[in-house]
Protein backbone atom coordinates (compact mmCIF):
# COMPACT_ATOMS: atom_id res chain seq x y z
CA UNK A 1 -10.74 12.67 -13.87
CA UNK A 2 -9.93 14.43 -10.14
CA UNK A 3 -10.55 12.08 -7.74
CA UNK A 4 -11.83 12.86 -3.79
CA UNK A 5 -8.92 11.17 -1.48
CA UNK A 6 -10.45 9.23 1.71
CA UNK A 7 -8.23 7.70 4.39
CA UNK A 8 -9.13 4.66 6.15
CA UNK A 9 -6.84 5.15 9.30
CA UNK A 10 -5.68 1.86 10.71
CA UNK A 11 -4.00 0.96 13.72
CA UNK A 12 -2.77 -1.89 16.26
CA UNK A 13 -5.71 -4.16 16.54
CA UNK A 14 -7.72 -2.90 14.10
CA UNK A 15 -10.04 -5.86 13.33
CA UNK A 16 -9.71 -6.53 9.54
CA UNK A 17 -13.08 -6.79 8.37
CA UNK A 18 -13.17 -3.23 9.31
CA UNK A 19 -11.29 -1.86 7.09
CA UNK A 20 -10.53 -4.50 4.19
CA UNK A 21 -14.12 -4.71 3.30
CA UNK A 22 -14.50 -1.01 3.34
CA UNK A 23 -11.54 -0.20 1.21
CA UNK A 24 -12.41 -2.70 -0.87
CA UNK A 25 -16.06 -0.69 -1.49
CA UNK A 26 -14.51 2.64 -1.76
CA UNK A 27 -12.12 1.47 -3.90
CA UNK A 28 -14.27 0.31 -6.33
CA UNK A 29 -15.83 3.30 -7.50
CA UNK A 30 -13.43 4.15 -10.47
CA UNK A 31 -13.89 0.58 -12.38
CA UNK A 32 -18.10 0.88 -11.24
CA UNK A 33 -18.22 4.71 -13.08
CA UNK A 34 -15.73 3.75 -16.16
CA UNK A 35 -18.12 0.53 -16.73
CA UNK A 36 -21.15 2.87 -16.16
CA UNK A 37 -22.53 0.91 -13.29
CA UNK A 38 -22.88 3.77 -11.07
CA UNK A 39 -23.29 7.93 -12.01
CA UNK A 40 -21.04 10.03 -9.77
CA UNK A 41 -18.62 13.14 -11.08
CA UNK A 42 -15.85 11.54 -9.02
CA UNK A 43 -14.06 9.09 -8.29
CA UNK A 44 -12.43 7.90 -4.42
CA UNK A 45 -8.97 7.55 -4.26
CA UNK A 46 -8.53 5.61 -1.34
CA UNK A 47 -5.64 4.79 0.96
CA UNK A 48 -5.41 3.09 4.10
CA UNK A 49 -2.91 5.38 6.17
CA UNK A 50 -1.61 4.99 10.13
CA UNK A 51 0.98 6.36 12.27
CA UNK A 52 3.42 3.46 11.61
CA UNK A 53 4.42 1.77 8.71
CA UNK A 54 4.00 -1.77 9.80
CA UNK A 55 0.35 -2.34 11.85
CA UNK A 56 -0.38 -5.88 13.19
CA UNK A 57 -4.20 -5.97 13.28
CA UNK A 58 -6.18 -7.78 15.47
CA UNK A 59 -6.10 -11.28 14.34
CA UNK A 60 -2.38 -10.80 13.50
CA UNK A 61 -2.38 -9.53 9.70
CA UNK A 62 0.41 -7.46 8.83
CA UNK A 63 -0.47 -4.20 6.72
CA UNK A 64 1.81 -1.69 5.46
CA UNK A 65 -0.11 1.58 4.60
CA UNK A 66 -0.37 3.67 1.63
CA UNK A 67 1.19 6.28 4.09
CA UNK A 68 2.19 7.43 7.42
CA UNK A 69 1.14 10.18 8.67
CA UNK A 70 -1.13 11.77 11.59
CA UNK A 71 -2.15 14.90 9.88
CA UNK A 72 -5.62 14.08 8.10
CA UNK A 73 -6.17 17.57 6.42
CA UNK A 74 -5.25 16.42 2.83
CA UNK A 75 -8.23 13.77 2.75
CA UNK A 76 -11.64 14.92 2.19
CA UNK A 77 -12.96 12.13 4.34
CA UNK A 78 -11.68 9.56 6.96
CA UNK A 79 -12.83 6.12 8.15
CA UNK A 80 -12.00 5.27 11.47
CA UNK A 81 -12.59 1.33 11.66
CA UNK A 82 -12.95 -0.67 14.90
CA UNK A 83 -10.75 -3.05 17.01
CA UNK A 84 -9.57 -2.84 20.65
CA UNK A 85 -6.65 -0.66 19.03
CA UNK A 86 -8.99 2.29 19.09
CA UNK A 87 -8.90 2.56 22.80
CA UNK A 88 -5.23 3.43 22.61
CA UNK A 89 -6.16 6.09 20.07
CA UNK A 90 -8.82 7.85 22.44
CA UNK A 91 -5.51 8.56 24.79
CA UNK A 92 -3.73 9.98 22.44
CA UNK A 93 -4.34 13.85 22.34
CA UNK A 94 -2.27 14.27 18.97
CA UNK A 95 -4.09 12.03 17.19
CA UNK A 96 -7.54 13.58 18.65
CA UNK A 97 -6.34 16.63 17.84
CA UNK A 98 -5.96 16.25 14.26
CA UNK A 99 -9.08 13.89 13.81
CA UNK A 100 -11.10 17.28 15.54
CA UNK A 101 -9.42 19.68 13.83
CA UNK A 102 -10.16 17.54 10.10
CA UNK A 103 -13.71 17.19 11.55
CA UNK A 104 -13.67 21.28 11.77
CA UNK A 105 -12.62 21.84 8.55
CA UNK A 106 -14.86 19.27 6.53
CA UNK A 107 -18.38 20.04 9.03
């Protein structure tokens, strides 16, 4: 079964409720459909990617990501959690240039 991939994009202070809990959600989906608790064609494959491969979060959690990368166009969706790290991110023209252009291509 073909699987749509999400991204949870993390970064520096990202608070970890944020994007544990979510993961943990989207993740989910393949047991919930192969013990026919839900009805959907397919499946999430999610992975929490970021621009480093070591983030400290906001309450000092160390992640490594699934991957590390900037360029979101492989995913079919992306979660952008919160934490005071985002503020960095709104500075950061690369980054908002490949979150806009993966917003044109999936409106």
């Amino acid at each position: 079964m073909d699987a749509r991939r999400v991204a949870i994009f993390i970064f520096p202070g990202v608070e970890e409720p944020d994007f544990v809990g979510v993961c943990e959600v989207l993740a989910s989906t393949r047991d919930m459909i192969d013990q026919n608790e839900i009805h959907v064609d397919v499946p999430l494959e999610v992975e929490d990617v970021a621009t480093h491969d070591l983030i400290e979060c906001a309450n000092g959690l160390l992640v490594h990501p699934h991957g590390v990368t900037d360029n979101l166009q492989s995913y079919e969706l992306v979660v952008m959690p919160g934490g005071r790290g985002v503020r960095a991110l709104m500075k950061d023209s690369n980054f908002l240039t490949n979150l806009f252009d993966f917003a044109k291509k999936n409106a």
